[in-house]
PDB file of N, CA and C in Angstrom:
ATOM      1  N   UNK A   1       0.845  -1.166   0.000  1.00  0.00           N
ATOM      2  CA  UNK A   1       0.000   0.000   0.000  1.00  0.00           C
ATOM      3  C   UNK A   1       0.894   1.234   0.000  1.00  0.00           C
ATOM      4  N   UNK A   2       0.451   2.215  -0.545  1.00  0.00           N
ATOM      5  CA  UNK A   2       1.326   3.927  -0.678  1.00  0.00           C
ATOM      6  C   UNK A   2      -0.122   4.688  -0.573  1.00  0.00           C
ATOM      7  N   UNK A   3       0.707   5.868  -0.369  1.00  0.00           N
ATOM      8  CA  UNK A   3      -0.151   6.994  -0.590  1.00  0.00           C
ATOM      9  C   UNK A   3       0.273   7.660  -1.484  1.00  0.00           C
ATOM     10  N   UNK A   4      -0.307   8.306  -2.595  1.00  0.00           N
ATOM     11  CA  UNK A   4      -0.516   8.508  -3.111  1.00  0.00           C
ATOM     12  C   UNK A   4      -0.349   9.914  -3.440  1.00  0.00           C
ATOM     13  N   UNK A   5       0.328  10.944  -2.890  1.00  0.00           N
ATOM     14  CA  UNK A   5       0.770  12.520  -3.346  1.00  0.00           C
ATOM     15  C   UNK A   5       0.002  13.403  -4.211  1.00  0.00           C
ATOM     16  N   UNK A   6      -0.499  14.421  -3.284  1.00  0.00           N
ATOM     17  CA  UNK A   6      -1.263  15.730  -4.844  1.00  0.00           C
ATOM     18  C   UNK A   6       0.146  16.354  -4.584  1.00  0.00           C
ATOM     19  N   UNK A   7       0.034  17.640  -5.254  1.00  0.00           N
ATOM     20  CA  UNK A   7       0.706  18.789  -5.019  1.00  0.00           C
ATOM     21  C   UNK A   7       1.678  19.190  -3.847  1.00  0.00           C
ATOM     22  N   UNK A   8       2.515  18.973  -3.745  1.00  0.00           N
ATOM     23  CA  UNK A   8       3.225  18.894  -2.203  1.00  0.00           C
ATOM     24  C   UNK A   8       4.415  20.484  -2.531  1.00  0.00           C
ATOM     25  N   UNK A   9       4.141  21.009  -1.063  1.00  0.00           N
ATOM     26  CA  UNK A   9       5.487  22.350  -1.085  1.00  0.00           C
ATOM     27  C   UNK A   9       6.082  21.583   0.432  1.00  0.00           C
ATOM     28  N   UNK A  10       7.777  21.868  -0.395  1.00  0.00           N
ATOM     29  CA  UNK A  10       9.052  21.697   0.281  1.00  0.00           C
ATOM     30  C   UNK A  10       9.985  22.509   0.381  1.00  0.00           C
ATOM     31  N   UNK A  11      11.022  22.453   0.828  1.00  0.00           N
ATOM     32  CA  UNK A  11      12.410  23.622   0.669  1.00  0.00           C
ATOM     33  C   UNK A  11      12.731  23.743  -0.479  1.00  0.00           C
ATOM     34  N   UNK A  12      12.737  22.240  -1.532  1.00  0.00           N
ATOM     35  CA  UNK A  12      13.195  21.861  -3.083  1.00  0.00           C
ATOM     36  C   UNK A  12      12.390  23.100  -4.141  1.00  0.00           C
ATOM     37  N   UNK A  13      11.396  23.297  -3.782  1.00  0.00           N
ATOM     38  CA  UNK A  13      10.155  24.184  -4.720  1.00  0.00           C
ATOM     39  C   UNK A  13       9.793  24.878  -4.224  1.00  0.00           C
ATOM     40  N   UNK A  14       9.499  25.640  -3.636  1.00  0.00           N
ATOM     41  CA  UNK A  14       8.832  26.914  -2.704  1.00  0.00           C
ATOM     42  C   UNK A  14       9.168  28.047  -3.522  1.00  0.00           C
ATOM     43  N   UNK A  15      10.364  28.090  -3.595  1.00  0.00           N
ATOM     44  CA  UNK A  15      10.684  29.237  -4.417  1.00  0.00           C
ATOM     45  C   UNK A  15      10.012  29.263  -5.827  1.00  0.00           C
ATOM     46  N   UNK A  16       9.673  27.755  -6.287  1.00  0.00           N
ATOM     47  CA  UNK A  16       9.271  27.267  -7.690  1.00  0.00           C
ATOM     48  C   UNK A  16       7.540  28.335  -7.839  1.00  0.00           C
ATOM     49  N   UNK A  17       7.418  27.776  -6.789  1.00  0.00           N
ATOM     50  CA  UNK A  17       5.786  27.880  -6.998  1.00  0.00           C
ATOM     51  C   UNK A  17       5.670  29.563  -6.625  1.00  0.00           C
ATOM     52  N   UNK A  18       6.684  30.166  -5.729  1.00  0.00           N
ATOM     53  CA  UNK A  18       6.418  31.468  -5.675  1.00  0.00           C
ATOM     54  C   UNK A  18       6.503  32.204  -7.160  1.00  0.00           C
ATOM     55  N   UNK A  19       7.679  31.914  -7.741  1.00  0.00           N
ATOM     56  CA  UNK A  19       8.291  32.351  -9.010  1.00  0.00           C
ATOM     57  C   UNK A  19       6.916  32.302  -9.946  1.00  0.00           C
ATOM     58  N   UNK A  20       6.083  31.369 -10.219  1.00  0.00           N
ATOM     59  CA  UNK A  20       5.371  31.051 -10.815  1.00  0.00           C
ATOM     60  C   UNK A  20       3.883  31.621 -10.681  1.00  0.00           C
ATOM     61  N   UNK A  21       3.947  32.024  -9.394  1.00  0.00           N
ATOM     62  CA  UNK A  21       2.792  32.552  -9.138  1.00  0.00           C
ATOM     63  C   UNK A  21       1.144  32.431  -9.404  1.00  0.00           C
ATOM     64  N   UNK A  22       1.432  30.838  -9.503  1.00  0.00           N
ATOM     65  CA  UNK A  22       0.101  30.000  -9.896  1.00  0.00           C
ATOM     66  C   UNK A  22      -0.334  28.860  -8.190  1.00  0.00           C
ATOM     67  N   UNK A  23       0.532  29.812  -7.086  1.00  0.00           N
ATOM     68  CA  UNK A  23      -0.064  29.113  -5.706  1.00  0.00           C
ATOM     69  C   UNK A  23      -1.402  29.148  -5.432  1.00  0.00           C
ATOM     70  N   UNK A  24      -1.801  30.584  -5.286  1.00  0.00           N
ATOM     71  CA  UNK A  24      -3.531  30.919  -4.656  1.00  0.00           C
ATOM     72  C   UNK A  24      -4.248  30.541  -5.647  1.00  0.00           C
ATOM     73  N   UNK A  25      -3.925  30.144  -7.414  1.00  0.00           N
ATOM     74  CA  UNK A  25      -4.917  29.721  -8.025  1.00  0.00           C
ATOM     75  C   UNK A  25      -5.083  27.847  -7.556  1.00  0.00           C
ATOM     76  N   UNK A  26      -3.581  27.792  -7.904  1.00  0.00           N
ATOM     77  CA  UNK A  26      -3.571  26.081  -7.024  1.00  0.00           C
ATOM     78  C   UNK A  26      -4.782  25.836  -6.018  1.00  0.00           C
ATOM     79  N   UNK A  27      -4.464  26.691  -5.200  1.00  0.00           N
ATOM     80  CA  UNK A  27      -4.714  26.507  -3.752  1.00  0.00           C
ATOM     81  C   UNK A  27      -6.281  26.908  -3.821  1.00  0.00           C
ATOM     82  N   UNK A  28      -6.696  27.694  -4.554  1.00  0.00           N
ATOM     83  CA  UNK A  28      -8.106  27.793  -5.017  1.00  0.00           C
ATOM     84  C   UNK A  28      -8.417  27.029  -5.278  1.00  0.00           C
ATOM     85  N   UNK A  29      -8.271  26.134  -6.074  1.00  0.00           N
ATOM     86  CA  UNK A  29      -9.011  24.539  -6.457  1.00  0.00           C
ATOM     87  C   UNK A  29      -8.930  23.483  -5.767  1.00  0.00           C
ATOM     88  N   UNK A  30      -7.650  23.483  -4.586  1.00  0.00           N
ATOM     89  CA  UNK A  30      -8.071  22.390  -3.751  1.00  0.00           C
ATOM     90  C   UNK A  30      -9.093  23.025  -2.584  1.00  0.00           C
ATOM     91  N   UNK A  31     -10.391  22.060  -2.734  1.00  0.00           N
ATOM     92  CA  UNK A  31     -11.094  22.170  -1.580  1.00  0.00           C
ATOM     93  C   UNK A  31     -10.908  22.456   0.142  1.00  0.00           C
ATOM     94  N   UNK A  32      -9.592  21.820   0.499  1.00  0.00           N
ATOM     95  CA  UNK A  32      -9.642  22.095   1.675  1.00  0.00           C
ATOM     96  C   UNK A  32      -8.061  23.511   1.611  1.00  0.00           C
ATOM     97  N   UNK A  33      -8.064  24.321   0.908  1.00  0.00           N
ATOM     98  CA  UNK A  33      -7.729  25.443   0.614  1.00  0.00           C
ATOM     99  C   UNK A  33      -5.930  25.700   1.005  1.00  0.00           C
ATOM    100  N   UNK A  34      -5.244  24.538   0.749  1.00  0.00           N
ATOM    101  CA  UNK A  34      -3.772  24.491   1.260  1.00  0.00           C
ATOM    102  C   UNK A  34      -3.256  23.656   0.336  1.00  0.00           C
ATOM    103  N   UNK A  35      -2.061  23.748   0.066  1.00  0.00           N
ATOM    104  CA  UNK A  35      -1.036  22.381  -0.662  1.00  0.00           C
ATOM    105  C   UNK A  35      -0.418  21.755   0.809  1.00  0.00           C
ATOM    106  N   UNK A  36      -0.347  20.501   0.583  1.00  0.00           N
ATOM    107  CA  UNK A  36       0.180  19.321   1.564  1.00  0.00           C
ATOM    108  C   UNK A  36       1.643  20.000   1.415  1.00  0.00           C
ATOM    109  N   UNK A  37       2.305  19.570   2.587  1.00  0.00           N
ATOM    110  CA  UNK A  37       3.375  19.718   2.828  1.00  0.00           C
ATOM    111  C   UNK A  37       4.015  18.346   3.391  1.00  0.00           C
ATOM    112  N   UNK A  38       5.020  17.984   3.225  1.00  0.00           N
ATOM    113  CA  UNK A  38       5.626  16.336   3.811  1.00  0.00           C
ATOM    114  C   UNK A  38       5.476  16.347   4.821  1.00  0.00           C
ATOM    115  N   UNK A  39       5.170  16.812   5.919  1.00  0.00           N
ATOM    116  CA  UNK A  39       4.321  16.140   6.832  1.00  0.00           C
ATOM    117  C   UNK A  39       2.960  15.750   6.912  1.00  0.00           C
ATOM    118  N   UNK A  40       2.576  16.296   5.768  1.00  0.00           N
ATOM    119  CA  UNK A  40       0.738  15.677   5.902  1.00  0.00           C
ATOM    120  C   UNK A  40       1.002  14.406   5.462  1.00  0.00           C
ATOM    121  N   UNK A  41       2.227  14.390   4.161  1.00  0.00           N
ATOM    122  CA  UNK A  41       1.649  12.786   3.620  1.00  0.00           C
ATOM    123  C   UNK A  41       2.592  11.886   5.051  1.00  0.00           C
ATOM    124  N   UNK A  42       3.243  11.833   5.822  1.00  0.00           N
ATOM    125  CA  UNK A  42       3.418  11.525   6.867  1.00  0.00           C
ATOM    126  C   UNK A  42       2.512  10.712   8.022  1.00  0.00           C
ATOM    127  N   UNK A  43       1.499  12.059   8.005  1.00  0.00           N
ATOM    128  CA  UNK A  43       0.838  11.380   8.844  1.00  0.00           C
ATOM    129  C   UNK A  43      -0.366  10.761   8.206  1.00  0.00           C
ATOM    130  N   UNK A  44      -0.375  10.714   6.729  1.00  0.00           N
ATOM    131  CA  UNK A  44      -1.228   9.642   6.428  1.00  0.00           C
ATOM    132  C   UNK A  44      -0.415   8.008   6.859  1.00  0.00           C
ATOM    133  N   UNK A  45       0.877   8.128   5.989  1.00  0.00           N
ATOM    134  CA  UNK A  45       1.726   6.846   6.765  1.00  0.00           C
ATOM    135  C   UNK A  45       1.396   6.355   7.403  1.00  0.00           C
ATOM    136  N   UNK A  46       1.562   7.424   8.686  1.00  0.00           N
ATOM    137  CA  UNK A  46       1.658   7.264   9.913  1.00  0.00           C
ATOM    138  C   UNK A  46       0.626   6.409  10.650  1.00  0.00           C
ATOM    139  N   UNK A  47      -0.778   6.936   9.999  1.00  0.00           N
ATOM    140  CA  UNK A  47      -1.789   6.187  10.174  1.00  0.00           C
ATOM    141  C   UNK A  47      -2.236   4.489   9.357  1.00  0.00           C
ATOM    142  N   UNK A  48      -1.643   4.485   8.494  1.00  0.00           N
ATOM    143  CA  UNK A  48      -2.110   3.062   7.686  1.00  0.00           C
ATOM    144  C   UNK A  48      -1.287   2.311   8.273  1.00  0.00           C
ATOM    145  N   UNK A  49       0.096   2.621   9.196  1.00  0.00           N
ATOM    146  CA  UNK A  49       0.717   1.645   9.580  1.00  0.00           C
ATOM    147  C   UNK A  49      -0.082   1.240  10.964  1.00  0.00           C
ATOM    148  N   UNK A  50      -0.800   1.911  11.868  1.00  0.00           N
ATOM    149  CA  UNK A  50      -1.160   1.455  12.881  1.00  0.00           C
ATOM    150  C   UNK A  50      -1.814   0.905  12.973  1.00  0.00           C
ATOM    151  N   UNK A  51      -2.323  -0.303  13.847  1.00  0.00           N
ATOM    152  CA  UNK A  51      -3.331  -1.585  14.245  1.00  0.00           C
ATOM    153  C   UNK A  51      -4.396  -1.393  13.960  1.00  0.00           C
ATOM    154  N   UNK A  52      -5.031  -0.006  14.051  1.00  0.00           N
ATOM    155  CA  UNK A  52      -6.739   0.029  13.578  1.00  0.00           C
ATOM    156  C   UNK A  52      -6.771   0.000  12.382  1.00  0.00           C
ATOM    157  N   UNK A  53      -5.393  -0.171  11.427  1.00  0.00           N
ATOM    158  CA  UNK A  53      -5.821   0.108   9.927  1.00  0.00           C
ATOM    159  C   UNK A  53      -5.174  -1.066   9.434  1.00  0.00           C
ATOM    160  N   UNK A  54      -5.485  -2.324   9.843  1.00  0.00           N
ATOM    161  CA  UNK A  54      -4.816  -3.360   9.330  1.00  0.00           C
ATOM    162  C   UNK A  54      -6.135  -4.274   8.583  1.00  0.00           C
ATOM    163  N   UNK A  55      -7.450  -3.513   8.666  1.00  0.00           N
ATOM    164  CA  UNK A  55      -8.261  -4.065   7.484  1.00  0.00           C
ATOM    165  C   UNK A  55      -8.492  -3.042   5.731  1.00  0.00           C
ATOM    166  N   UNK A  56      -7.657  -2.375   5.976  1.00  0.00           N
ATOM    167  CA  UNK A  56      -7.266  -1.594   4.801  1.00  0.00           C
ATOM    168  C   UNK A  56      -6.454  -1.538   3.635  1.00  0.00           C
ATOM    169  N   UNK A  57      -6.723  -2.351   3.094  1.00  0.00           N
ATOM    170  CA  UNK A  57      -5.911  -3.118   2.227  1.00  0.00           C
ATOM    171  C   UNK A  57      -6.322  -3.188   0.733  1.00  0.00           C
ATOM    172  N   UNK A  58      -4.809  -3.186  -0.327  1.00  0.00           N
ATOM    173  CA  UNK A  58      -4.693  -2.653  -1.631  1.00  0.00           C
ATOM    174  C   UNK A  58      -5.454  -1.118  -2.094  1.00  0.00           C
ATOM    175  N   UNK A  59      -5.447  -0.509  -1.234  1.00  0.00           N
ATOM    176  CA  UNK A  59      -6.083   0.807  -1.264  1.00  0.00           C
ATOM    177  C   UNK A  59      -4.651   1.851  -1.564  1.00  0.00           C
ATOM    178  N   UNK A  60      -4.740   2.883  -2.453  1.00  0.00           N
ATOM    179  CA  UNK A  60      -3.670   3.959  -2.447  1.00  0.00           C
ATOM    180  C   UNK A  60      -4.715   4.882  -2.081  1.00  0.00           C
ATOM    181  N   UNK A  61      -4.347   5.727  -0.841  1.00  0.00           N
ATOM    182  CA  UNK A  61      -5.077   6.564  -0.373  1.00  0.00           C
ATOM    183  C   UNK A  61      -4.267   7.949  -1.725  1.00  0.00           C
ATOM    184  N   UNK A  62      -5.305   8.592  -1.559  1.00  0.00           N
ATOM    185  CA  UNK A  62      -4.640   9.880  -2.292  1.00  0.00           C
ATOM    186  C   UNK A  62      -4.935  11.068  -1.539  1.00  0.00           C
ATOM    187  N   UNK A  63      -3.507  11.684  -1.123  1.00  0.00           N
ATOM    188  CA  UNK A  63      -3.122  12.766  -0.222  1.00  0.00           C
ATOM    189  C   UNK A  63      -3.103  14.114  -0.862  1.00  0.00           C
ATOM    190  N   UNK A  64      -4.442  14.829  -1.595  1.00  0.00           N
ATOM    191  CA  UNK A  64      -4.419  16.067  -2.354  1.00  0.00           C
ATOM    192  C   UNK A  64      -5.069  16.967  -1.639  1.00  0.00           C
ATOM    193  N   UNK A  65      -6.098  16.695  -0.236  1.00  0.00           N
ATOM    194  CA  UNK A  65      -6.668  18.337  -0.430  1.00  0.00           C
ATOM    195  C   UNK A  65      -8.003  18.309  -0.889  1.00  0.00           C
ATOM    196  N   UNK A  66      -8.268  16.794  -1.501  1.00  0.00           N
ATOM    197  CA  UNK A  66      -9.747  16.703  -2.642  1.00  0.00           C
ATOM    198  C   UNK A  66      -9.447  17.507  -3.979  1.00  0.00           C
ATOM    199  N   UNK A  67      -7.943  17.804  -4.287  1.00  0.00           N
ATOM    200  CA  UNK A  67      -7.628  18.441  -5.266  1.00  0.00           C
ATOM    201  C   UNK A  67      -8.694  17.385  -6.819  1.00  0.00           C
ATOM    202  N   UNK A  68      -8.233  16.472  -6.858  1.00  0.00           N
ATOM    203  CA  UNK A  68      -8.472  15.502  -7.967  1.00  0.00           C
ATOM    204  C   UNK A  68     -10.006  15.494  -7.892  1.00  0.00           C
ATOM    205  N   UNK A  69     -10.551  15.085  -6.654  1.00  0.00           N
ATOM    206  CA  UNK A  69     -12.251  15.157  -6.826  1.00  0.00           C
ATOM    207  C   UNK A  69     -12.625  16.479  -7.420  1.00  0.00           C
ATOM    208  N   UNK A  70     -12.098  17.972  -7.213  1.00  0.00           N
ATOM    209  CA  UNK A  70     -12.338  18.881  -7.460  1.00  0.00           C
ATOM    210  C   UNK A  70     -12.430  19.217  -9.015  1.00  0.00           C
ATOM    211  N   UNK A  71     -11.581  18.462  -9.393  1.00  0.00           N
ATOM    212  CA  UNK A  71     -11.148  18.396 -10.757  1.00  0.00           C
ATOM    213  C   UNK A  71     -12.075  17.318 -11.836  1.00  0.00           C
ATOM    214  N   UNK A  72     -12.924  16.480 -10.875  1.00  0.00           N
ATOM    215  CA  UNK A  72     -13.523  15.902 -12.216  1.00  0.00           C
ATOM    216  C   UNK A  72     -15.131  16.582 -12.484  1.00  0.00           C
TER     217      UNK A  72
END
């Protein structure tokens, strides 16, 4: 099992996405109104590894924000 990554800001790109100046439109279309940062997809991890989630299986959770639902 993985998760599955939307849009993620790091130290690597920050500057990318400032330069570009397509963040607040980004960030406009994901529903819950933020880009993930590596700790969100973390604590999705974090959670599929623990005991209550050991009937969860062949599932790729996808860590966007509802970016992708937003989008169809």
């Amino acid at each position: 099992m993985a998760a599955v990554p939307g849009p993620i800001t790091n130290d690597a790109n920050r500057e990318d996405f400032a330069q570009l100046r397509k963040v607040d439109h980004l960030q406009g279309r994901i529903p819950v109104g933020r880009i993930c940062d590596p700790t969100g997809i973390g604590d999705v991890v974090k959670m599929l590894v623990r005991d209550e989630a050991r009937h969860i299986n062949g599932a790729e959770p996808v860590v966007d924000g509802e970016l992708l639902v937003n989008l169809q």
